[in-house]
N, C-alpha and C. Protein backbone atom coordinates (compact mmCIF):
# COMPACT_ATOMS: atom_id res chain seq x y z
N UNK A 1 124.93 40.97 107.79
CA UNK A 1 125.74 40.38 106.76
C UNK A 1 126.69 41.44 106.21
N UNK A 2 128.06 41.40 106.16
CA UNK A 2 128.77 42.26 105.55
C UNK A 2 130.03 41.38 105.00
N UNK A 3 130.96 41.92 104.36
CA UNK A 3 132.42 41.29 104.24
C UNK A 3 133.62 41.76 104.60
N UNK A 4 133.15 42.60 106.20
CA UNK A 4 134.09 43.25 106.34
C UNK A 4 134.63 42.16 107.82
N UNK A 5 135.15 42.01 108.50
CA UNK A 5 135.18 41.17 109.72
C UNK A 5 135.28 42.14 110.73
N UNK A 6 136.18 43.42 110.37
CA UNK A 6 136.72 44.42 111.62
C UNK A 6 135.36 45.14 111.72
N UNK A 7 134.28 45.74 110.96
CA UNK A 7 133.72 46.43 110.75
C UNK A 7 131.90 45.94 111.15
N UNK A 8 131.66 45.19 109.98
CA UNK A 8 130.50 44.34 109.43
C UNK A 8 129.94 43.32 111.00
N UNK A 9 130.94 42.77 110.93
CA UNK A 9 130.75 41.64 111.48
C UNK A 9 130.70 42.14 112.91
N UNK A 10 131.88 42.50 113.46
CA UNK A 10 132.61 42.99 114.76
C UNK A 10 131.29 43.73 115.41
N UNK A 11 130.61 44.68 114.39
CA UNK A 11 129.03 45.31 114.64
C UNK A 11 128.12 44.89 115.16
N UNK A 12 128.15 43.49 114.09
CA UNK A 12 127.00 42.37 114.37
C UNK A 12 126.94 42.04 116.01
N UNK A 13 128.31 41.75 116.12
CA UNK A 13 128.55 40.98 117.50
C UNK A 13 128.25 41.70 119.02
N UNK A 14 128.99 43.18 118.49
CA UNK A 14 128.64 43.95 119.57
C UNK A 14 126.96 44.41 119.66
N UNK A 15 126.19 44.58 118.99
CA UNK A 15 124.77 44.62 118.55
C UNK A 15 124.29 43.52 119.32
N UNK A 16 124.57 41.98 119.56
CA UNK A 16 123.98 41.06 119.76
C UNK A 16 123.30 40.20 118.46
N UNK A 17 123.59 40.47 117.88
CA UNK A 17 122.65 39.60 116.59
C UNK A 17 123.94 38.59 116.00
N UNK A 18 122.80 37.54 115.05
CA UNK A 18 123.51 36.77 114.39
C UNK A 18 124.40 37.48 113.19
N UNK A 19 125.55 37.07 112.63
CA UNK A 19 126.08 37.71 111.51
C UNK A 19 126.60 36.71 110.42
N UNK A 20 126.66 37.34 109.50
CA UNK A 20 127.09 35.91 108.06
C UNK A 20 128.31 37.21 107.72
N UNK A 21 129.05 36.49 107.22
CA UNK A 21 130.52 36.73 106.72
C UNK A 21 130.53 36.23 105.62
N UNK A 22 130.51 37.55 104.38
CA UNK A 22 130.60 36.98 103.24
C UNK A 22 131.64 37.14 102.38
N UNK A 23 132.10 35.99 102.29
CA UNK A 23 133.65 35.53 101.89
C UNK A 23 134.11 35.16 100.48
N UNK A 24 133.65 35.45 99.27
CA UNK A 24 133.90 35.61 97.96
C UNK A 24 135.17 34.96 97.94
N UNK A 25 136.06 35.19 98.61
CA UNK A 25 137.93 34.61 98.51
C UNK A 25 138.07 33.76 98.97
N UNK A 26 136.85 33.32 99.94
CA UNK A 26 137.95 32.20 100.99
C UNK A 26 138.73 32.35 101.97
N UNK A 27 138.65 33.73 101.94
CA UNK A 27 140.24 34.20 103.01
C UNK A 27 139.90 33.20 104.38
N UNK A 28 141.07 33.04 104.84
CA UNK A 28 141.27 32.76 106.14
C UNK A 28 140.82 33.61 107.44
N UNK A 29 139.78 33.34 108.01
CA UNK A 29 139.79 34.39 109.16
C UNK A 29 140.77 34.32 110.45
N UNK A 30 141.74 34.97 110.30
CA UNK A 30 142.95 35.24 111.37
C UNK A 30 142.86 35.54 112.39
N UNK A 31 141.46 36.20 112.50
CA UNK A 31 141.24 37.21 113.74
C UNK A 31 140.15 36.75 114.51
N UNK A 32 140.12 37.16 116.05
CA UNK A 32 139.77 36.66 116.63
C UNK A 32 137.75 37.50 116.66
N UNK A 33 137.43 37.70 116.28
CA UNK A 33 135.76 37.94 115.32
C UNK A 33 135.38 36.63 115.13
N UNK A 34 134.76 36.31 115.56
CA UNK A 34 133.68 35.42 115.40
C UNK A 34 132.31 35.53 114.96
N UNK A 35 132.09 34.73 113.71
CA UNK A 35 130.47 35.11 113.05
C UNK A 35 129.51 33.61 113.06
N UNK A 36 128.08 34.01 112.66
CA UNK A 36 128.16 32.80 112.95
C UNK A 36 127.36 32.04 111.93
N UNK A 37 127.83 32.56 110.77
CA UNK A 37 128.05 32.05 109.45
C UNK A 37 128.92 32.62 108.64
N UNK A 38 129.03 31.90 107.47
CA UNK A 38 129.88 32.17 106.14
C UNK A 38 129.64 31.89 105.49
N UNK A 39 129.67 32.73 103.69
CA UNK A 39 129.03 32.35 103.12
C UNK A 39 129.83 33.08 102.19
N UNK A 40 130.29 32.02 100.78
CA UNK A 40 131.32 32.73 99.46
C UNK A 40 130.31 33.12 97.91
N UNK A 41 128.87 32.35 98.77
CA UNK A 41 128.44 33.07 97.05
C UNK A 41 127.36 33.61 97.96
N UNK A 42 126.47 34.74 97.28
CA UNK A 42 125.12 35.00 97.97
C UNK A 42 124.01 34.32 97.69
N UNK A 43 124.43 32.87 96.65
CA UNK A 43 122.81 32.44 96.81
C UNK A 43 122.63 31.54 98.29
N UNK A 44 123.77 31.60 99.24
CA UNK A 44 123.79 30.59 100.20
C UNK A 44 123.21 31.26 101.03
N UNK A 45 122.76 32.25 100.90
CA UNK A 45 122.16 33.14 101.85
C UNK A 45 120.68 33.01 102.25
N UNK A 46 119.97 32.30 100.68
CA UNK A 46 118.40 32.05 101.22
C UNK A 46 119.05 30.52 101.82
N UNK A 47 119.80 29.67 102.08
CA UNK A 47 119.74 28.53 103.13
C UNK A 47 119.90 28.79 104.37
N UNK A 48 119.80 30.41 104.94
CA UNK A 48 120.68 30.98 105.90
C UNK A 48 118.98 31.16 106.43
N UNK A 49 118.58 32.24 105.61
CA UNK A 49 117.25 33.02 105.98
C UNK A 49 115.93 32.05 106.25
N UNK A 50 116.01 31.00 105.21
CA UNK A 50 114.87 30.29 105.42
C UNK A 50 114.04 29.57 106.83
């Protein structure tokens, strides 16, 4: 889980694991990173883990 996409995420992916993208703004993801969640507040995170 991070909120970075180039960094956080991009990690996740190359690692092999699942990743959550945490998005406080909403931003638009432009880039081609793929996660495979999102999530703008952190309580959405125990619906993630459970």
């Amino acid at each position: 889980m991070g909120d970075s996409l180039s960094s956080d995420i991009k990690g996740g992916n190359n690692a092999g694991i699942a990743t959550c993208w945490f998005n406080p703004k909403g931003l638009k993801n432009e880039t081609d990173i793929k996660c495979s969640y999102e999530i703008q507040d952190l309580s959405q995170l125990l619906d993630i883990v459970k």
